[in-house]
Every structure is written in structure tokens, then in C-alpha cells.
Protein backbone atom coordinates (compact mmCIF):
# COMPACT_ATOMS: atom_id res chain seq x y z
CA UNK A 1 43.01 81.80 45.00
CA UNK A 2 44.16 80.58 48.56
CA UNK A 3 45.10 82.73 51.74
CA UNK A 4 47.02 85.96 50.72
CA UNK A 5 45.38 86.32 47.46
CA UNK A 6 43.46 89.70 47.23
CA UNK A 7 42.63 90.53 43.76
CA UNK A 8 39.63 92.84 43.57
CA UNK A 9 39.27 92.84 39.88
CA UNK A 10 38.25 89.51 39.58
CA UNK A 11 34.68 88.97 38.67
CA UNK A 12 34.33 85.40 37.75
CA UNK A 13 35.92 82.50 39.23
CA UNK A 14 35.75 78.90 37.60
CA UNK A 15 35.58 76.09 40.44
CA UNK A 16 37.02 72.95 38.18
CA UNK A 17 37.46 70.57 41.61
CA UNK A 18 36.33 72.19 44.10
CA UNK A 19 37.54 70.26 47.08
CA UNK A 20 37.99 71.10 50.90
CA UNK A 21 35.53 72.21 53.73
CA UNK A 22 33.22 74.51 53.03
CA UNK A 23 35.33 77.73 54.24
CA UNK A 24 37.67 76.63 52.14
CA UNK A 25 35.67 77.49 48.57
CA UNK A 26 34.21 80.86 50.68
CA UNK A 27 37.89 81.77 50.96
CA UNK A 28 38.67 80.95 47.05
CA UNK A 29 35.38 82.25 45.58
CA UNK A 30 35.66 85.31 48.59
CA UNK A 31 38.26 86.67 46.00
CA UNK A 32 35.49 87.62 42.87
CA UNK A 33 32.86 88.56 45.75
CA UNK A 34 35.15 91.32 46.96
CA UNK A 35 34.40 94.38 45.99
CA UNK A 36 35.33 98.49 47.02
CA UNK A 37 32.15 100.18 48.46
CA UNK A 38 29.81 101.23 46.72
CA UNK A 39 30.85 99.47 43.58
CA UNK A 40 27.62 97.39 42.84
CA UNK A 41 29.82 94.22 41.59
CA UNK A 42 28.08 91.46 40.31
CA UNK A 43 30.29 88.37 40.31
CA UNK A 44 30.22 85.30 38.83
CA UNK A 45 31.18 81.51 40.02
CA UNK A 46 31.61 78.67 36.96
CA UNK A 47 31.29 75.01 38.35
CA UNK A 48 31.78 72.37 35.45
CA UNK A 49 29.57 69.36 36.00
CA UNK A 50 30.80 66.35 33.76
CA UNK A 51 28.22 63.77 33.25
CA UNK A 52 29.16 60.08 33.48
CA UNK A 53 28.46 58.32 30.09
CA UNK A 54 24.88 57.42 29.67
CA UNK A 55 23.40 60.67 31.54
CA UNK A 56 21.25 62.90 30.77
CA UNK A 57 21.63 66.69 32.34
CA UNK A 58 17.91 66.25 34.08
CA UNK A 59 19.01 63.01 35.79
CA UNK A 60 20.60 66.05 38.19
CA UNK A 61 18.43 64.49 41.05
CA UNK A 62 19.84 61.04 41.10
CA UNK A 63 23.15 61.83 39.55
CA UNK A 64 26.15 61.77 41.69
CA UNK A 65 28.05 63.73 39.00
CA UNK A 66 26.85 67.10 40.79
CA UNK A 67 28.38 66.85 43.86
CA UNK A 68 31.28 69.32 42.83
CA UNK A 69 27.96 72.42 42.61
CA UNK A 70 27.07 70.60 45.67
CA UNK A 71 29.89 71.44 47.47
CA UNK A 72 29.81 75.27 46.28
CA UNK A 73 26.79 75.83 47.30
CA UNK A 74 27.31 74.33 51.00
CA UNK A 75 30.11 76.80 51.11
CA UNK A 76 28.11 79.65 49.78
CA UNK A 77 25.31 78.68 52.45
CA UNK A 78 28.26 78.97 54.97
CA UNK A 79 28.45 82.67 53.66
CA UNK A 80 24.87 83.70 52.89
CA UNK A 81 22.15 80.95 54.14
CA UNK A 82 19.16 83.01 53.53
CA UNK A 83 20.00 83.85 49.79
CA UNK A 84 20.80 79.67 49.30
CA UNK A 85 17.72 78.50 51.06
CA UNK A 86 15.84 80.68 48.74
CA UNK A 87 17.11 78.41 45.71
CA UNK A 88 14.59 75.75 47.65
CA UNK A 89 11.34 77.73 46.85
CA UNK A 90 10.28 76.71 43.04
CA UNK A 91 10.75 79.90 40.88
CA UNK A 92 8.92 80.96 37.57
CA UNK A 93 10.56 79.71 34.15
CA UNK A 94 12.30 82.76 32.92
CA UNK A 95 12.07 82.32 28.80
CA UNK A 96 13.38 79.22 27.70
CA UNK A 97 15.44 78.73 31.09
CA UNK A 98 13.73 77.63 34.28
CA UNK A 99 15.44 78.60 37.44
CA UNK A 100 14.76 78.63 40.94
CA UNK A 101 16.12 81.89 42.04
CA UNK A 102 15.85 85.28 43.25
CA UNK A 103 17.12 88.52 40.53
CA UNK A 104 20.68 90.26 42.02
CA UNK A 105 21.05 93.39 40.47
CA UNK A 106 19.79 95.69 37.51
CA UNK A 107 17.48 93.98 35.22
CA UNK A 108 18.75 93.57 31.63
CA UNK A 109 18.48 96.14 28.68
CA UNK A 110 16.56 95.50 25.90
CA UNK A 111 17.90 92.69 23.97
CA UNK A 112 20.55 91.67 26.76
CA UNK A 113 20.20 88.30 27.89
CA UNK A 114 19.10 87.70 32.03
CA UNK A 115 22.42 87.77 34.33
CA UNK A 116 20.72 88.49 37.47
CA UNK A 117 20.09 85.01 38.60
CA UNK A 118 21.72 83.60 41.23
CA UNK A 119 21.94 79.97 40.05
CA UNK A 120 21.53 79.32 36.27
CA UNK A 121 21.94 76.45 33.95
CA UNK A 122 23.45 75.46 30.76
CA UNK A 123 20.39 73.73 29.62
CA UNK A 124 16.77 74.40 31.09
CA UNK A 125 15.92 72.81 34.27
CA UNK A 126 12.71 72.52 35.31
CA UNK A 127 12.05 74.48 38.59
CA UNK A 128 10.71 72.26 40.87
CA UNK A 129 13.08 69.54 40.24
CA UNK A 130 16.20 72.23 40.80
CA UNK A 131 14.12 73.39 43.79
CA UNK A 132 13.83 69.92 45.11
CA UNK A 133 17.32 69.04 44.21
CA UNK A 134 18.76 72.09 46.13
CA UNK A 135 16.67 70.91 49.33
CA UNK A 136 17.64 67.83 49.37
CA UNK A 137 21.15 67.78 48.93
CA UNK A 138 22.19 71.43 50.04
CA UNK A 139 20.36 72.64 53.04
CA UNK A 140 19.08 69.14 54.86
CA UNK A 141 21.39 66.17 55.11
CA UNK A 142 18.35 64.17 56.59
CA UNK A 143 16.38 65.38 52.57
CA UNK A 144 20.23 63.81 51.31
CA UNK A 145 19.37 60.78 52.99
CA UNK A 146 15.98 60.06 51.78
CA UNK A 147 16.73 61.39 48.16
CA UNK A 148 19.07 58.49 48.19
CA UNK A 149 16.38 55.89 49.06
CA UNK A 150 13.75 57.69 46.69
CA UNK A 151 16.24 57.44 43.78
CA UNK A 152 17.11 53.68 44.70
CA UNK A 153 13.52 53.13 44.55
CA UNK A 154 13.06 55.12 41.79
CA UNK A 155 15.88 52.95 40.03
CA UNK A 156 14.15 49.48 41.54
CA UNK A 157 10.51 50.35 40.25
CA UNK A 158 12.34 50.84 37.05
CA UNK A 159 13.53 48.14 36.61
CA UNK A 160 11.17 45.50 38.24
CA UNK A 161 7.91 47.92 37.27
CA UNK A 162 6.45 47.44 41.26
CA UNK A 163 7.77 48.87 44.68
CA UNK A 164 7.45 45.93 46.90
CA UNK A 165 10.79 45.70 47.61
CA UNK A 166 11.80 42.74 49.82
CA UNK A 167 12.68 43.45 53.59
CA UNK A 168 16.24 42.13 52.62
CA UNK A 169 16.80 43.39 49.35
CA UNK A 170 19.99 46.11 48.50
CA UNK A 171 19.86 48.19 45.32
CA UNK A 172 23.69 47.94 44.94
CA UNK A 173 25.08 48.27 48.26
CA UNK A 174 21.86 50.82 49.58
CA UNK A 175 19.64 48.73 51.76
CA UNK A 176 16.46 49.38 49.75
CA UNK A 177 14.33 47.13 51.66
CA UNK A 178 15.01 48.46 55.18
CA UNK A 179 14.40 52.06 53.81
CA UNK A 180 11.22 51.21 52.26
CA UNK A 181 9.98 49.87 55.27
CA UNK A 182 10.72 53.16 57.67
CA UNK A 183 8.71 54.94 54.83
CA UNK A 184 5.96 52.79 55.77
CA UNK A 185 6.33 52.72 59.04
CA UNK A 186 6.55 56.45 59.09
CA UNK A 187 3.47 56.77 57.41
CA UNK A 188 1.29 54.88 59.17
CA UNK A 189 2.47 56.93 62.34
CA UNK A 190 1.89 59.87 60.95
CA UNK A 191 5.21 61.09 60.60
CA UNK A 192 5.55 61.91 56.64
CA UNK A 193 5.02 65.29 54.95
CA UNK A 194 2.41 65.04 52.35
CA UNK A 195 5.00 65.70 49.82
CA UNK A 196 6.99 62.58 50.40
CA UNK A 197 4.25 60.87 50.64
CA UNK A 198 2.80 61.80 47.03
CA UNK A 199 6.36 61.34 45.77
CA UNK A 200 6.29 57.87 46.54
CA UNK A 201 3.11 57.05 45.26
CA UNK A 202 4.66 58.61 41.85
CA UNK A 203 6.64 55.51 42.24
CA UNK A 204 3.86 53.36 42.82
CA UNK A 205 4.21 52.37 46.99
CA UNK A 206 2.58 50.32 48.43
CA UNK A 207 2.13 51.86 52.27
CA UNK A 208 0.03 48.29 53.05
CA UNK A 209 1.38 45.30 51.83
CA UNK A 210 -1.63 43.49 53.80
CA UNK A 211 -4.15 45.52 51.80
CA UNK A 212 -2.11 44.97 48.82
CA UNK A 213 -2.48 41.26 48.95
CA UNK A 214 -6.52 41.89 49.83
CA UNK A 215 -7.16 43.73 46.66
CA UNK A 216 -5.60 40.91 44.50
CA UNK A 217 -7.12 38.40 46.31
CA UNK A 218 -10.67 40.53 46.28
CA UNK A 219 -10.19 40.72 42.60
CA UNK A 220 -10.23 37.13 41.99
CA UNK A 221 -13.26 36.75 44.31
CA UNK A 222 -14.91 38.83 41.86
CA UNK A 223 -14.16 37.18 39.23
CA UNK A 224 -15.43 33.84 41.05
CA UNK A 225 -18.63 35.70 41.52
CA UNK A 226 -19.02 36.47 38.43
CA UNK A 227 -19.05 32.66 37.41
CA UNK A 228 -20.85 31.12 40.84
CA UNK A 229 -23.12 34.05 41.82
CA UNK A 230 -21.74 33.98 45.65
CA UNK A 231 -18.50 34.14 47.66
CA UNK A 232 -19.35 31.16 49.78
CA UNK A 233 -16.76 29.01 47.87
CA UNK A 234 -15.91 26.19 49.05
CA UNK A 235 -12.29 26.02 50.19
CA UNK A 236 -10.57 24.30 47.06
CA UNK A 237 -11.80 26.86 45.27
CA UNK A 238 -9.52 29.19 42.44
CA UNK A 239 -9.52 32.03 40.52
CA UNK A 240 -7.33 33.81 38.44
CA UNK A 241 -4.58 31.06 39.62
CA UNK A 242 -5.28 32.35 43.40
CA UNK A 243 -7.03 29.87 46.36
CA UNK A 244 -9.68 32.22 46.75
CA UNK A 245 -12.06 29.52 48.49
CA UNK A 246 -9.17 29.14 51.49
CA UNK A 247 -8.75 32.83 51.58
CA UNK A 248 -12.46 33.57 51.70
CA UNK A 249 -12.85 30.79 54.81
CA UNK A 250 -9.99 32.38 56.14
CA UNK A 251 -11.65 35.43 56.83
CA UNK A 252 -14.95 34.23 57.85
CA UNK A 253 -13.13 33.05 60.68
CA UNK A 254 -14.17 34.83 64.22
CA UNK A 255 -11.76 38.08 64.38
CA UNK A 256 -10.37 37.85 61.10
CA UNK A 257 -11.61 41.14 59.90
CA UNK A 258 -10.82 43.28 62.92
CA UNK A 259 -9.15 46.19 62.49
CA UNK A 260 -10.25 45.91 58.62
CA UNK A 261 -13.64 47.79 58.21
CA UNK A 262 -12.97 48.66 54.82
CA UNK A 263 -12.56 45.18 53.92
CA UNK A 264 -15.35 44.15 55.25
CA UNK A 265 -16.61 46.44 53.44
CA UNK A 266 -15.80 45.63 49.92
CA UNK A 267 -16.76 42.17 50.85
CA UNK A 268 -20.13 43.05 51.00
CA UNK A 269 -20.01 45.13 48.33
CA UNK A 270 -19.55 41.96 45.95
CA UNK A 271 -21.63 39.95 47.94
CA UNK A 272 -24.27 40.90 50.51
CA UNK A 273 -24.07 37.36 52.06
CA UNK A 274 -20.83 36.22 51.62
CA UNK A 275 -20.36 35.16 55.54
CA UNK A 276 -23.84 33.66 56.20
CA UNK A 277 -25.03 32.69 59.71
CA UNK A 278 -26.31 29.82 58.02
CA UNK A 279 -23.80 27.10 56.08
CA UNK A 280 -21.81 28.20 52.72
CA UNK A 281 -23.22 25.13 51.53
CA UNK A 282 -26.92 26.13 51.41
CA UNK A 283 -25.76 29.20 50.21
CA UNK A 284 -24.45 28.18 47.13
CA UNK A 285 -27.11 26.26 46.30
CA UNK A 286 -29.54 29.33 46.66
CA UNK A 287 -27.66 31.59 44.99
CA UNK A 288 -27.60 29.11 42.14
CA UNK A 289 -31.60 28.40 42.35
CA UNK A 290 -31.86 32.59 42.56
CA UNK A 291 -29.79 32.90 39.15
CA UNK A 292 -31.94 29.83 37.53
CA UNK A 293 -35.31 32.25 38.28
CA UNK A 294 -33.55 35.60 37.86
CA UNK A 295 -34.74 35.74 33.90
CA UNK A 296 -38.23 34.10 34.91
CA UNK A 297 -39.62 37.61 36.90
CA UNK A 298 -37.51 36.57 40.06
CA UNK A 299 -40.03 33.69 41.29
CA UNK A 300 -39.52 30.02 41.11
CA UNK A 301 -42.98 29.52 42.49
CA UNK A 302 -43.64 29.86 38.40
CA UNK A 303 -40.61 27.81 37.36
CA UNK A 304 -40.19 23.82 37.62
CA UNK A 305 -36.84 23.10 39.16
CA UNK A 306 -36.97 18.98 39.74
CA UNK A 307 -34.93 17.27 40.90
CA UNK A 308 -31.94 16.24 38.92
CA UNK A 309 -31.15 19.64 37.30
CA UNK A 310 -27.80 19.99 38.14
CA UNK A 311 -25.69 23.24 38.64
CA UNK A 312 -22.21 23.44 38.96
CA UNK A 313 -22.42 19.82 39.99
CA UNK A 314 -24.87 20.60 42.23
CA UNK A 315 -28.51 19.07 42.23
CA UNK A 316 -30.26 22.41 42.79
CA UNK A 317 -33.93 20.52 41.94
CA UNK A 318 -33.21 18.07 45.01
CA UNK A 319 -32.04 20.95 46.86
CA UNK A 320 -35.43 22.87 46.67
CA UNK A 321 -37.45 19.81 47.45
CA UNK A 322 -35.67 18.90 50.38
CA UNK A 323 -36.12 22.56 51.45
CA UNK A 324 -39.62 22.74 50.79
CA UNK A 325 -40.72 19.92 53.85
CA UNK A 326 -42.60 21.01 56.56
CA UNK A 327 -39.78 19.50 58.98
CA UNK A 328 -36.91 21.05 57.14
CA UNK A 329 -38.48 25.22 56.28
CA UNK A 330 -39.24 24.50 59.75
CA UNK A 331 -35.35 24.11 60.91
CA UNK A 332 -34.36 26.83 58.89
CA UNK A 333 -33.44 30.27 60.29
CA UNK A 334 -35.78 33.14 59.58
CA UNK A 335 -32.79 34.59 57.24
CA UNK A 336 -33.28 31.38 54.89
CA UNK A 337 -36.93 30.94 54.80
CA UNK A 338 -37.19 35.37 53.93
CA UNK A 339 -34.74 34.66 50.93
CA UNK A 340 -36.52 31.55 49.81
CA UNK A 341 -39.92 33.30 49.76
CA UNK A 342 -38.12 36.21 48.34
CA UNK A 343 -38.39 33.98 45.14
CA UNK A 344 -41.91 32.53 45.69
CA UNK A 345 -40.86 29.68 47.46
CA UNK A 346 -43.11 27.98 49.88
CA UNK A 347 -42.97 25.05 52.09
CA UNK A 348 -45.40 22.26 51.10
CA UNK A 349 -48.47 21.09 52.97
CA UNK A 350 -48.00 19.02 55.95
CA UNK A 351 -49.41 15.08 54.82
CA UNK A 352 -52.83 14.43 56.71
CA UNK A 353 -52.24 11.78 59.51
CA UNK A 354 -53.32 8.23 59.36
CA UNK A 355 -56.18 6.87 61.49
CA UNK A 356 -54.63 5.38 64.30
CA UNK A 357 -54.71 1.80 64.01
CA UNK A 358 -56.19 -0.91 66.61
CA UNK A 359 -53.38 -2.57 68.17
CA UNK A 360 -52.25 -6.07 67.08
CA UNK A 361 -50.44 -6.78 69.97
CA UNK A 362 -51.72 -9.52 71.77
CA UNK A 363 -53.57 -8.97 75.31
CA UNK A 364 -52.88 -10.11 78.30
CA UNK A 365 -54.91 -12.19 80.76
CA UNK A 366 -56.37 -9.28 82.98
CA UNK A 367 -56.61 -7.49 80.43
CA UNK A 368 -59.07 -10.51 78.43
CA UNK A 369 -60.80 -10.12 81.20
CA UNK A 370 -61.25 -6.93 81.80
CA UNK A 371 -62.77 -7.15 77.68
CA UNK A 372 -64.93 -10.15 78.51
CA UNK A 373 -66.43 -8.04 81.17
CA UNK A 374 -66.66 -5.07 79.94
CA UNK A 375 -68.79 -6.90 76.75
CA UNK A 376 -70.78 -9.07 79.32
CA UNK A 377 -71.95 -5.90 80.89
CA UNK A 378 -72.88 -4.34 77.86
CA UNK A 379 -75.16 -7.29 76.79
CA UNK A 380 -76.53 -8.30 79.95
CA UNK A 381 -76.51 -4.75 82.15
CA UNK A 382 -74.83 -6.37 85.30
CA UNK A 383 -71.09 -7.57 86.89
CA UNK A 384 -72.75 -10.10 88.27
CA UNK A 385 -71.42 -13.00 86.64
CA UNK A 386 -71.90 -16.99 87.99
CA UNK A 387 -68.74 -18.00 88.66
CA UNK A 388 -68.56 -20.93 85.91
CA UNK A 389 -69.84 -18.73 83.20
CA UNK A 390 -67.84 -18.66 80.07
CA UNK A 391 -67.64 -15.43 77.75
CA UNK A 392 -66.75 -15.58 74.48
CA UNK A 393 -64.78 -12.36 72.80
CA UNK A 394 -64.87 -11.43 69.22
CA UNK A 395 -61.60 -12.55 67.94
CA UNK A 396 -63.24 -16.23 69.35
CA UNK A 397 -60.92 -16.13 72.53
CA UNK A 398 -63.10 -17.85 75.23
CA UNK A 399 -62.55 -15.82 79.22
CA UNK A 400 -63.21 -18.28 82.12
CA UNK A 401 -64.78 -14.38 83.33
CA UNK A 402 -66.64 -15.96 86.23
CA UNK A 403 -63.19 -17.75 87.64
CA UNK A 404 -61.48 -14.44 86.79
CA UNK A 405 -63.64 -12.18 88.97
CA UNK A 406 -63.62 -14.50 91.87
CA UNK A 407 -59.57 -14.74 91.68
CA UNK A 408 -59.47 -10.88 91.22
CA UNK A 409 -61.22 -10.40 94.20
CA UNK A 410 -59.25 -12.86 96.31
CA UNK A 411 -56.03 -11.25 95.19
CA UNK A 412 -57.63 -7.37 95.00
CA UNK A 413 -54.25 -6.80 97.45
CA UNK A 414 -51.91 -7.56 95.10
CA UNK A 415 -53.32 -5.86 92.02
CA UNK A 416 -51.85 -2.69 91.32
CA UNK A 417 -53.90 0.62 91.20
CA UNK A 418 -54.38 1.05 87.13
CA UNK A 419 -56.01 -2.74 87.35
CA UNK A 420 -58.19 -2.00 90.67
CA UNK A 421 -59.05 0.99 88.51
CA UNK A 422 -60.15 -0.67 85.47
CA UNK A 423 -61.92 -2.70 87.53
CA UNK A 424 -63.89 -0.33 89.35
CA UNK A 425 -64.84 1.71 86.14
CA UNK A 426 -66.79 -1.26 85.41
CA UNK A 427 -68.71 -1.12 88.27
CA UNK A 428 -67.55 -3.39 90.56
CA UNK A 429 -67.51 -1.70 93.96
CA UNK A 430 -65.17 -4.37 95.75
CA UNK A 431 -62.34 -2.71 93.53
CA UNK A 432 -63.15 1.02 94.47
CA UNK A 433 -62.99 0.32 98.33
């Protein structure tokens, strides 16, 4: 069926090996396509495809065993594009056969089965795979490319029942890992039809490996919450086998959530307070007094928590009374002292103060004096003391007052001014000049 063949009888032409460039099989299938004007010829090309063992005739997409139709139809793209590409737009099933094609010539009499279309199957196919198929392999080599990394994939999710394929890893000698992250990076730029994209997620990818780790870890959280009633846990905290105290401190951390709104978000879906501005500490312990009241109308003003009820090894009764001093509601921030009265929580009455008591220190000499004075001018109505008079205080202390003015006076320069003061108060007007 080479060069110099011309045998315009032919009407069917069976390509068992097709091999060569693609003018090649347009020269050999060229000689059933021939035809004398006005003829109307409808010609017919037969391409065997031999499955390897173990293959199934719809594993066409990830089957190398089709690369023989492959080749025909790059050479019959080489000879009529337009009618090819068309095999790319999904058709509707005709019967029991579903092709992607367009009808060439007469339609069938009654009874006669359907020759008209232009590619056509052994055994049904659905349309949208065939369509596919033809796209990717026939009419864009990039399509080729990726079809190769989807069916990898495809093989690897499979097999393993995830896609997160290691950076590193090869599925046979394809580097699986390197493709699957240009997928990602192609999607998060933007850069990937929608139909790639939902093809992949068929396969279960994961375009975020960051937000895949946050949902695991957020579901242990949960379940932490479920059992502590907050997601201030402290850091050797676990759940579900994960260190979801570390991972929770980790993110209260300044910046850690940037960039992450949505996880923020779910955060405070679980837990309204789960990064205080107060410590996780006193959190925990009011989220456990909160659950202790939660079945008592909401208030623990009407429920005795003392001290020594313990939850979760935590004294939650010497919690509340250490709360409830004036000095310590006082040093709490206005966000602790609204939840605490949220649950009828008050802070106790400040203790009356103590009479201040007289001083037992003992007294110095002026300041006897200044006593003995002060009690010899309340008996007596005068300052004006003899000089060898003796006065005698309550506590039975006996002031020399009469020596003690006259020495006062002498030294009135060196006495400072609180003394000259005291002095003077008393009436002596020597010690106000």
C-alpha cells in the first residue's frame, strides 16, 4: 500500500502495525480514501488493538496498548484536522455503542446497523472518556503529558488509597512527585482549567498539604474539646495520638495565623476563646467551673464549689476562691471578671479594717517631754513650769519637764523644725520666734 500503489477499489484497509511518520499511514490508508468524482465512497480503516494480559478494553485511557489507533489518527489529523478534533467534543451514545463522532454519509435503512461514524468501537465506550482520550493523546502532546501524570496518580491513589505523593517519589520510572507538585503549584497560580482541576480531586488531591495537616490536627482539637471543654491545652497535651497541646501553642504564637483566615476561623468555631489575652491556665480552669454549673441554670452563685473539688486534676473549688478576693477580681482583666459574672460569680466583700493600734514603740526623750508637757498643760492651764518640777506620765515614766524646758530653750538652735514645732503648738512662744 506504499508509493505507486493506486487501487481505487479498495474500500477498507486493515492497519495491523502501523508504523512510520504520520504521512506515511496518509499515503497507505490514501489508497481506500481515493475515490472517482462524484462517487460518494465511504471507506473504511481497521486498526487491531491487542490488550496486554490483565486489561480491560475501558482501561483505553491509561493503556499503552492503543498507541497503534494513536498513530492513525495523528496521520489522519495530518489529512483532515477539523474532522479529528471533532472526535474531542463528547458525542451522544448511539444504541448500545457510545461514540464521540460526527455521521459521514447516508443514514442507515431500516434494520441496517449505523456505518456512518467516523470512529467506532468493538465494545461500547463511554463518550467522554473516548472524547478525553482523543484530546489527550491525539491533538495536544502537552494533554499526552499530563494524562501520563493523571494515570500515574491514578495508579498511586490506587494503590496507597491517598494522593500525597512524596516530593521524591517515582511511580515506576515517572517522577510522580515532581508532577504532583506543578499541579499544585499551577493551581494556586491560577493556571489550571477547571476540568483538570475536578479530575484530580476525583483522585482525591490534596492542592494544600499545609491545610491538609490543619484539618487533622483541627480534628483532634475537637475531639480534646469535647473531653476538656476548651482549646487552651496545655502543651503535653494529645489527642487522637496527635500533640495537639504543642500545635495549639504553636499557633497562638504572634503571626502564626497570617495568611490563614480560614483557620482562624475554624478555630473559633470550636472554641470562642481558644487564644485568650489572659493565661491558658485560668482558662481551663473556667471552662471547667462553666461545665460544673452548665446543668445547674448556668450560675454558680447557686452552686457550692469548695475548695478541694478537683477537675481534671485541677482544684477548680480553690480556683474560684482565690478568684473571688477583692485584690485578685481586682487584677483581673475586664474579659475575666464579664465571664465570671456571666455565671453569677461575684467578688467577696472587702474585710473591715482594724482600729489602728497605739504604738508600742518606745519614745524618745523629746518626745517624753513633749507628753509630760503637753499633760502638765492640760491639768494645770500653763507652760510655765519651775524648773525642778517633776511630771509623772501614765505608763509611771517620771520627765525631769522643768530641766527639759530650760535645756530646750538653751539649745532652741539646734533643734530641728518638726521639734521647734511641737514645741510651739504647745504654746511656748520662745519656739515660734
Amino acid at each position: 500500500m506504499g508509493e505507486g500503489v493506486d487501487i481505487r477499489a479498495v474500500d477498507s484497509v486493515a492497519l495491523l502495525d502501523p508504523k512510520g511518520a504520520p504521512h506515511d499511514i496518509v499515503q497507505a490508508i490514501g489508497r481506500a480514501l481515493r475515490q472517482k468524482p462524484g462517487e460518494g465512497k465511504l471507506a473504511s480503516l481497521i486498526v487491531p488493538v491487542f490488550l496486554q494480559p490483565g486489561e480491560k478494553p475501558e482501561d483505553m485511557f491509561t493503556s499503552g496498548s492503543y498507541r497503534p489507533l494513536v498513530k492513525v489518527l495523528e496521520g489522519l489529523r495530518a489529512h483532515d484536522e477539523e474532522a479529528v478534533e471533532s472526535l474531542a467534543i463528547p458525542q451522544e451514545p448511539q444504541k448500545d455503542v457510545a461514540q464521540p463522532s460526527t455521521s459521514i454519509g447516508p443514514p442507515p435503512e431500516e434494520g441496517e446497523e449505523e456505518s456512518r461514524l467516523l470512529l467506532r468501537f468493538a465494545a461500547p465506550r463511554g463518550p467522554v472518556m473516548v472524547a478525553d482520550w482523543v484530546s489527550f493523546n491525539v491533538i495536544d502532546t502537552e494533554k499526552q503529558d499530563w494524562a501520563r501524570g493523571w494515570a500515574a496518580l491514578k495508579k498511586f491513589t490506587e494503590r496507597e488509597l491517598h494522593a500525597r505523593v512524596p516530593y521524591g517519589h517515582k511511580e515506576g520510572a515517572y517522577p510522580l512527585g515532581q508532577w504532583v507538585a506543578e499541579q499544585r503549584r499551577a493551581y494556586g497560580a491560577g493556571q489550571m482549567s477547571g476540568l483538570r482541576a475536578r479530575r484530580l480531586e476525583q483522585l482525591s488531591m490534596v492542592w494544600s498539604l499545609a491545610d491538609e495537616r490543619f484539618q487533622e490536627n483541627l480534628g483532634a482539637a475537637k475531639a480534646y474539646y469535647e473531653q476538656h471543654w476548651t482549646l487552651c491545652a496545655p502543651r503535653s497535651a494529645t489527642a487522637l495520638d496527635r500533640p495537639v497541646g504543642q500545635w495549639l501553642s504553636n499557633l497562638r504564637r504572634p503571626g502564626a495565623l497570617e495568611g490563614h483566615p480560614e483557620w482562624k476561623a475554624a478555630l473559633k468555631a470550636v472554641d470562642a476563646d481558644w487564644n485568650p489575652q489572659w493565661p491558658a491556665d485560668w482558662q481551663r480552669h473556667y471552662a471547667a467551673l462553666r461545665e460544673l454549673v452548665a446543668d445547674e441554670d448556668g450560675q454558680a452563685g447557686g452552686v457550692e464549689v469548695l475548695p478541694g473539688f478537683t477537675v481534671h486534676g485541677m482544684d477548680i473549688g480553690k480556683w474560684l476562691a482565690r478568684q473571688r478576693k477583692p485584690e485578685a477580681w481586682q487584677a483581673l482583666t475586664d474579659g475575666q471578671r464579664e465571664r465570671l459574672e456571666q455565671l453569677g460569680i461575684t467578688p467577696l466583700a472587702p474585710e473591715p479594717e482594724e482600729p489602728m493600734k497605739a504604738s508600742t514603740a518606745p519614745l524618745s526623750a523629746f518626745e517624753r517631754g513633749v507628753a509630760a508637757l503637753a499633760q502638765y498643760k492640760t491639768r494645770e492651764g500653763s507652760v510655765k513650769v519651775p524648773r525642778a518640777h517633776v511630771e509623772r506620765l501614765e505608763d509611771g515614766t517620771e520627765v525631769k519637764l522643768g530641766v527639759f524646758l530650760s535645756n530646750s530653750k538653751s539649745r532652741r538652735a539646734k533643734l530641728t523644725a518638726d521639734k521647734l514645732a511641737a514645741l510651739a503648738d504647745l504654746g511656748l512662744d520662745w519656739a515660734a520666734v
